[in-house]
Protein backbone atom coordinates (compact mmCIF):
# COMPACT_ATOMS: atom_id res chain seq x y z
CA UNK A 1 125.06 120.55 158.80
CA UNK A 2 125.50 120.78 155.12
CA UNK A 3 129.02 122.32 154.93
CA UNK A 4 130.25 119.94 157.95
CA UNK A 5 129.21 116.69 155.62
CA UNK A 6 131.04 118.94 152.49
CA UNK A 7 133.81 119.48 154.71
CA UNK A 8 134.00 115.73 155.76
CA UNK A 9 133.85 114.74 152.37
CA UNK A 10 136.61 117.28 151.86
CA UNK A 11 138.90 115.99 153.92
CA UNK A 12 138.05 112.15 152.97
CA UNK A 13 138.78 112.91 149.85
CA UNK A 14 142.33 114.14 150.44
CA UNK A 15 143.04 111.49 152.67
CA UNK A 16 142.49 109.07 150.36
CA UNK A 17 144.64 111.18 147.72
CA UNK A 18 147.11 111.57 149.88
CA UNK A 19 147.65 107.67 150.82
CA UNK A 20 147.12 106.86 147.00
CA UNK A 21 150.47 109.59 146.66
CA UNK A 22 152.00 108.61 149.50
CA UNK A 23 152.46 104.64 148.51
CA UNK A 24 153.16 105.50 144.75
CA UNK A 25 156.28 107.19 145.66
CA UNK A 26 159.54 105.80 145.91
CA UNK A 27 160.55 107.63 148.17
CA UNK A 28 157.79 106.95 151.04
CA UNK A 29 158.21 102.88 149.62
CA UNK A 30 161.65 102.66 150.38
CA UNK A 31 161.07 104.21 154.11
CA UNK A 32 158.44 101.99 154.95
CA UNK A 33 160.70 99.02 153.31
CA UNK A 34 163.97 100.33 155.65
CA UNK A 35 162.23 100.83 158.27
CA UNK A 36 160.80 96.74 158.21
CA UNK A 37 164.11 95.52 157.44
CA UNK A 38 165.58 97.52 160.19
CA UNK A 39 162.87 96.32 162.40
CA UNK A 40 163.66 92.74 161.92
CA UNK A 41 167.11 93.13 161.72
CA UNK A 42 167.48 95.31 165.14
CA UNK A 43 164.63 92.26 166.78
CA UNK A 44 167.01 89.33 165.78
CA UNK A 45 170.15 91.09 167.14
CA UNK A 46 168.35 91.61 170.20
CA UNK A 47 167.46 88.48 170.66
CA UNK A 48 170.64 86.91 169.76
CA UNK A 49 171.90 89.32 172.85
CA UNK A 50 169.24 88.16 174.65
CA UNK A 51 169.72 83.77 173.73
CA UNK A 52 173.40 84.35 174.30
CA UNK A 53 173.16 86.14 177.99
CA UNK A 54 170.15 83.39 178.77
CA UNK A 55 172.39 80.83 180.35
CA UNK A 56 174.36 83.22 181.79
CA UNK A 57 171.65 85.17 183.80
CA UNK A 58 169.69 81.92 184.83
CA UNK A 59 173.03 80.42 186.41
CA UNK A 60 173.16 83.78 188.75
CA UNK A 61 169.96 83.84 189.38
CA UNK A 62 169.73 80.21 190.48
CA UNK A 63 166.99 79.28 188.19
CA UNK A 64 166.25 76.07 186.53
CA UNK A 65 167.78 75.57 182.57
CA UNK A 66 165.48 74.50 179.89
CA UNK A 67 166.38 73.69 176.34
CA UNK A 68 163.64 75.69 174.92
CA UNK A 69 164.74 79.04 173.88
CA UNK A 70 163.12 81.64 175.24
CA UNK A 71 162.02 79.14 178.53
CA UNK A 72 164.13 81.00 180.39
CA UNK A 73 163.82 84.65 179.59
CA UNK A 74 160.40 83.95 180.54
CA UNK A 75 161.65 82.52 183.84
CA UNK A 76 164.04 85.13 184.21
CA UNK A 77 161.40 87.96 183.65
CA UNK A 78 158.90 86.57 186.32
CA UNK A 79 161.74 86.01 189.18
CA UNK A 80 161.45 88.75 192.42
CA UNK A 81 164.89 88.94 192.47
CA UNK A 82 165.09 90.22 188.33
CA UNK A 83 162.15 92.21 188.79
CA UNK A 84 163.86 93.82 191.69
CA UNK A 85 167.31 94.51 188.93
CA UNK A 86 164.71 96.44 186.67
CA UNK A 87 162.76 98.37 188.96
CA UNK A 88 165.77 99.93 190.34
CA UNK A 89 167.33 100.62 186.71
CA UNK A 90 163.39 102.14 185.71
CA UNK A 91 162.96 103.95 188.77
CA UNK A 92 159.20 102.79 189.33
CA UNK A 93 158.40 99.38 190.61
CA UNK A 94 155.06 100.23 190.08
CA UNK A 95 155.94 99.54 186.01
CA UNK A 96 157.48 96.90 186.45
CA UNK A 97 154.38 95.57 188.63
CA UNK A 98 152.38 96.16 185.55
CA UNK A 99 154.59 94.79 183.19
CA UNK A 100 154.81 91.40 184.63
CA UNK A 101 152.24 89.52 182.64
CA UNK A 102 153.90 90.84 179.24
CA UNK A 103 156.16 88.51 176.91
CA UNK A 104 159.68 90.00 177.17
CA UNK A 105 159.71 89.56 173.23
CA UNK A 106 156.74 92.36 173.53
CA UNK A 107 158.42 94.13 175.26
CA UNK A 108 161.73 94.39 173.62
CA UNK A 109 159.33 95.56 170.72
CA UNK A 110 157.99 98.18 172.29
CA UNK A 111 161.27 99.66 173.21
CA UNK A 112 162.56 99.34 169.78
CA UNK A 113 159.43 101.00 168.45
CA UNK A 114 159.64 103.79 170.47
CA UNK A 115 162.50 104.38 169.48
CA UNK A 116 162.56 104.17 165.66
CA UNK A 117 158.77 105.59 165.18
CA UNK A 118 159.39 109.33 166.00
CA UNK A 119 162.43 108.77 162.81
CA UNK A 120 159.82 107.13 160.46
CA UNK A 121 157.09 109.82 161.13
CA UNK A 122 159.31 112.89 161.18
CA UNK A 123 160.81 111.03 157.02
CA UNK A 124 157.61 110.37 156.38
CA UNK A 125 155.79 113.81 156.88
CA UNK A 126 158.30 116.08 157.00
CA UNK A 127 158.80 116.88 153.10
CA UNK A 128 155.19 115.86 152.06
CA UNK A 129 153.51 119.41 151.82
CA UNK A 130 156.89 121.50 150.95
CA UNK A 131 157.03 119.07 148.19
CA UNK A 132 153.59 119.57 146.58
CA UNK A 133 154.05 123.33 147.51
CA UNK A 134 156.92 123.72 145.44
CA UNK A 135 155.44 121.49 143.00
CA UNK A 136 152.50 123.66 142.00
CA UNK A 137 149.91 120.48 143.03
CA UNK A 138 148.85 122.47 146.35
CA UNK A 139 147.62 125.47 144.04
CA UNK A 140 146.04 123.21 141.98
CA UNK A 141 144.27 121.42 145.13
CA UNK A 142 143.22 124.44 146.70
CA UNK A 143 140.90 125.54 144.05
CA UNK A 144 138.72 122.46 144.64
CA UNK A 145 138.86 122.45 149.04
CA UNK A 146 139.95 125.11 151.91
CA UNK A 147 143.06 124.71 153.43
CA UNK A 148 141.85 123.73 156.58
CA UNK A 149 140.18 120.53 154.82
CA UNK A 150 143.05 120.17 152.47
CA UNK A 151 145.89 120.25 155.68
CA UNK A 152 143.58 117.93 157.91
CA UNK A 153 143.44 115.50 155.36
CA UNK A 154 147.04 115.34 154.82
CA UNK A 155 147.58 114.96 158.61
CA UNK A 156 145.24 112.09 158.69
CA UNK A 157 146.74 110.23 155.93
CA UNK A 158 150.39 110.54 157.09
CA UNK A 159 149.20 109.40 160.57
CA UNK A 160 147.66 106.21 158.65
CA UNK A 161 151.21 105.98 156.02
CA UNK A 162 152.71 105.66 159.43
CA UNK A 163 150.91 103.42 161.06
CA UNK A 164 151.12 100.86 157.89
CA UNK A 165 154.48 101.56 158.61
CA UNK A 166 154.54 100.50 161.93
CA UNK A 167 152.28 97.60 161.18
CA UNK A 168 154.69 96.16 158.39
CA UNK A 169 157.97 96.56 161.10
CA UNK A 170 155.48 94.81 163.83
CA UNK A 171 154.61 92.29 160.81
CA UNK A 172 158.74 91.28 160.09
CA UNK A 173 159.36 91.40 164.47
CA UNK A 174 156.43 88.48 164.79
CA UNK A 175 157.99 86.52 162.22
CA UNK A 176 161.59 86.73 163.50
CA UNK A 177 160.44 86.47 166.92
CA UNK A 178 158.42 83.38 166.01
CA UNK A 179 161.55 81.76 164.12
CA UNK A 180 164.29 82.51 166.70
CA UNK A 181 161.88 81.67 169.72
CA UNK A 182 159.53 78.66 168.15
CA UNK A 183 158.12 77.96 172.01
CA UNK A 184 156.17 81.46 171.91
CA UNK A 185 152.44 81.83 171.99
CA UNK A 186 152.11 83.20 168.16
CA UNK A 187 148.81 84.69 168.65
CA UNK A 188 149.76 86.47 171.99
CA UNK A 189 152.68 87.27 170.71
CA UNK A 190 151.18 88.96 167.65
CA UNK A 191 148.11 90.74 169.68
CA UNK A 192 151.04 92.02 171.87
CA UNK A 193 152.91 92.98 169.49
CA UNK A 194 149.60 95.08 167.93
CA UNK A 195 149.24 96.91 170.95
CA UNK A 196 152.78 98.59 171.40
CA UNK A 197 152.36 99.49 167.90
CA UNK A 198 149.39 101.26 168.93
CA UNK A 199 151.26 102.69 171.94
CA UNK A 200 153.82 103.59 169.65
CA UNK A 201 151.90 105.45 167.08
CA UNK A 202 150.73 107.53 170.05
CA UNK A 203 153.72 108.44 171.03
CA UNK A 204 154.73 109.42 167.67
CA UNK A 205 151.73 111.64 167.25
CA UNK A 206 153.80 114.91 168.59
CA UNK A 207 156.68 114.41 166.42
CA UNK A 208 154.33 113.91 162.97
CA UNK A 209 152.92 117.22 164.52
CA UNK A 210 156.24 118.77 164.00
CA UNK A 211 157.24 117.22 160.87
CA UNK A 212 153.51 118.70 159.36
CA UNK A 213 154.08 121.94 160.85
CA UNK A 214 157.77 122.15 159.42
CA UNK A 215 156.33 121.15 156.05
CA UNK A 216 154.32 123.73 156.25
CA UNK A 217 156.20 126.53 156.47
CA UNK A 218 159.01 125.80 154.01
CA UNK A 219 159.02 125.16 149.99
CA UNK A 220 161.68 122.55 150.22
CA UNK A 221 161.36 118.99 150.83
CA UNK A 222 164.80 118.83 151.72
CA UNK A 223 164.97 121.45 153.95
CA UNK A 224 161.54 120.62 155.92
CA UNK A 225 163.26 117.19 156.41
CA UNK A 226 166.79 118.44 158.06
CA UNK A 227 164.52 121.15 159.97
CA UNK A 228 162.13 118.37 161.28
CA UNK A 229 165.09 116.10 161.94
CA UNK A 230 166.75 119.41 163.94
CA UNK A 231 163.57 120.02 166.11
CA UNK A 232 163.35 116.27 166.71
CA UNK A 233 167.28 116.98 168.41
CA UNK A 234 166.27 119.82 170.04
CA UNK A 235 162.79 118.77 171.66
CA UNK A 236 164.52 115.56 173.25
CA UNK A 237 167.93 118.12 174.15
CA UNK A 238 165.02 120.26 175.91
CA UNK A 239 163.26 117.32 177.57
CA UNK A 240 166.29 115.82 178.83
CA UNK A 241 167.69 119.45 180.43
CA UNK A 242 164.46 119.91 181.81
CA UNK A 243 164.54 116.12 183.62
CA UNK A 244 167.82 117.22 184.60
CA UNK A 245 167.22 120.33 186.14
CA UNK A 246 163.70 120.93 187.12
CA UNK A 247 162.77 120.91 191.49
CA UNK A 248 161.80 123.44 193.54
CA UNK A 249 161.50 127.05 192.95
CA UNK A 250 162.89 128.81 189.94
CA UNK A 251 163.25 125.40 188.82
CA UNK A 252 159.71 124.54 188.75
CA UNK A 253 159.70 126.09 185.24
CA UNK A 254 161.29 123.55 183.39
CA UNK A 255 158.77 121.14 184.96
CA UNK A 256 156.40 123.11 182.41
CA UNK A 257 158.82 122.91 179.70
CA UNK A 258 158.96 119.23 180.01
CA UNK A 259 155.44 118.85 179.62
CA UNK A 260 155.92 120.34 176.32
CA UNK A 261 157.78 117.44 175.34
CA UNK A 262 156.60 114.29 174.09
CA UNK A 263 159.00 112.69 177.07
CA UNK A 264 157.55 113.97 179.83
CA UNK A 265 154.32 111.34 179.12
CA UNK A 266 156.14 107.96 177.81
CA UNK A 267 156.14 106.02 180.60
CA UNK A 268 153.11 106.67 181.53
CA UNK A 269 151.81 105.35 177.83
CA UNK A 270 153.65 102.36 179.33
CA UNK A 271 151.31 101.65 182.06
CA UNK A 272 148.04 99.02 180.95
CA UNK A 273 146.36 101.13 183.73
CA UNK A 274 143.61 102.94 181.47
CA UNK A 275 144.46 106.09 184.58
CA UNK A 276 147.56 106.53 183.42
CA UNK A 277 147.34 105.76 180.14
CA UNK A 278 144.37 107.64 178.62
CA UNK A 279 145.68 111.11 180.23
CA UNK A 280 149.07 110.68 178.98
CA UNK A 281 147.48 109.86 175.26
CA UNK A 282 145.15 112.53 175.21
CA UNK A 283 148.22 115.08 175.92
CA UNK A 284 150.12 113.47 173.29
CA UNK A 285 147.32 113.83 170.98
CA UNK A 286 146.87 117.20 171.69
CA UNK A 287 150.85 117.84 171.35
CA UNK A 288 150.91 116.53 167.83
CA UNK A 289 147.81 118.92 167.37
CA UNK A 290 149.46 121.58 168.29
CA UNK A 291 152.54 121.27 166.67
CA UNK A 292 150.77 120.83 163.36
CA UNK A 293 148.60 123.85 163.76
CA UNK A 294 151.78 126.43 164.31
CA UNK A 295 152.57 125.36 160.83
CA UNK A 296 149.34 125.82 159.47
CA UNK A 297 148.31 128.96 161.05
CA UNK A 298 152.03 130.58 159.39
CA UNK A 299 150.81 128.27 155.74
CA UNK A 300 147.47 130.01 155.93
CA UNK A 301 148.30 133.48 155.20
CA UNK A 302 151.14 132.20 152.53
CA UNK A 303 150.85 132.81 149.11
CA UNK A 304 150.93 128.81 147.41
């Protein structure tokens, strides 16, 4: 019981050192700063898409104008006939079933999340332990903890780097959301807003797996970072040739590649349905797990 508390400790203790690092750099600064600005930035053009096409879509949908922006889009969202338009471009009307009761403006979050998050994580982790590697501060770290404890507590703190990250580009989304569409339930809108950035995090768990194991295995920031960025490529190549291709048969086997891709379990992190949802977490969970333990199990037997 005694070394699981001194490991705990261990591994708080890094954590904590890590974060203090993490936010003193520059470098991890101006990513979470980017990655805000281009959070608000990409949420006002897509609402500007979205206000412009407004009048548009309610004309040929026959539904009633209202000078409220936003009014509409709400309108538009909760019409059979629109529902019907995104079920067929989704392929699952069950999805769209569940999504009804959700604020478009939440939901044009979460899609912009999902797709900027695996980016952040992968810049954020990727040169972190190559970096203090080369630097000589690992050697000087490891006399005090085991690696285990001293890798762990790194993971932990770049998963909580990234979710301030997401946080702060959830933070500058509210507040353009809440300027460009002043009819919006703020405190709906925010608590929705909170949950796809948990959603998101998830989903970026496998990819801050990969980043960590790349950093693990290399002395040089700058190489962990175009290595993470190239595995990042190749795992979505892989999971969209395995969409592609997999059926019956011989084919069957890139049905188990897929489900070595984070891909093959985002939609179902869509669903609110905790049946869907908690499976598809755990797997991503235990992707990112994964991933991050290759690395380690190659760092363990290096000499730092």
């Amino acid at each position: 019981m005694t070394g699981r508390s001194s490991m705990a400790r261990q591994i708080g203790l890094v954590l904590r050192q890590e974060l203090a690092d993490s936010l003193r750099s520059r470098r991890a600064a101006v990513i979470l700063l980017l990655y805000l600005a281009v959070s608000a930035l990409t949420m006002n053009g897509a609402l500007s898409g979205l206000l412009r096409l407004e009048n548009e879509l309610a004309s040929l949908l026959q539904l009633p104008a209202s000078p409220e922006p936003g009014a509409v889009t709400t309108a538009l969202w909760k019409s059979e006939r629109f529902r019907r338009i995104v079920a067929s471009a989704t392929g699952s009307s069950s999805l769209v079933s569940e999504l009804i009761g959700v604020s478009p403006i939440v939901l044009i979050f979460a899609g912009l999340a999902f797709f900027y998050t695996p980016l952040l994580a992968v810049l954020v982790v990727a040169p972190r332990i190559s970096e203090e590697v080369a630097g000589g501060a690992a050697r000087f770290a490891l006399v005090r903890t085991s690696r285990g404890a001293w890798s762990t507590g790194k993971a932990l703190g770049l998963v909580t780097l990234v979710a301030v990250g997401l946080l702060m580009g959830g933070a500058g989304a509210w507040i353009v959301a809440r300027f460009r569409m002043p009819g919006a339930n703020g405190p709906e809108l925010a608590m929705g807003i909170l949950l796809e950035s948990v959603r998101a995090l998830i989903f970026s768990l496998p990819y801050l797996g990969l980043a960590l194991g790349v950093s693990h295995v290399t002395r040089s920031p700058s190489r962990a970072v175009g290595a993470a960025l190239a595995t990042l490529f190749i795992v979505g190549l892989l999971a969209w040739t395995s969409a592609k291709y997999e059926g019956e048969g011989v084919a069957r086997l890139w049905t188990g590649v897929r489900a070595l891709t984070p891909q093959a379990y985002r939609v179902d992190l869509w669903y609110r349905s905790p049946a869907r949802f908690i499976p598809a977490a755990i797997a991503l969970a235990a992707l990112g797990a994964s991933y991050g333990v290759a690395g380690f199990v190659l760092f363990r037997r290096r000499d730092v």
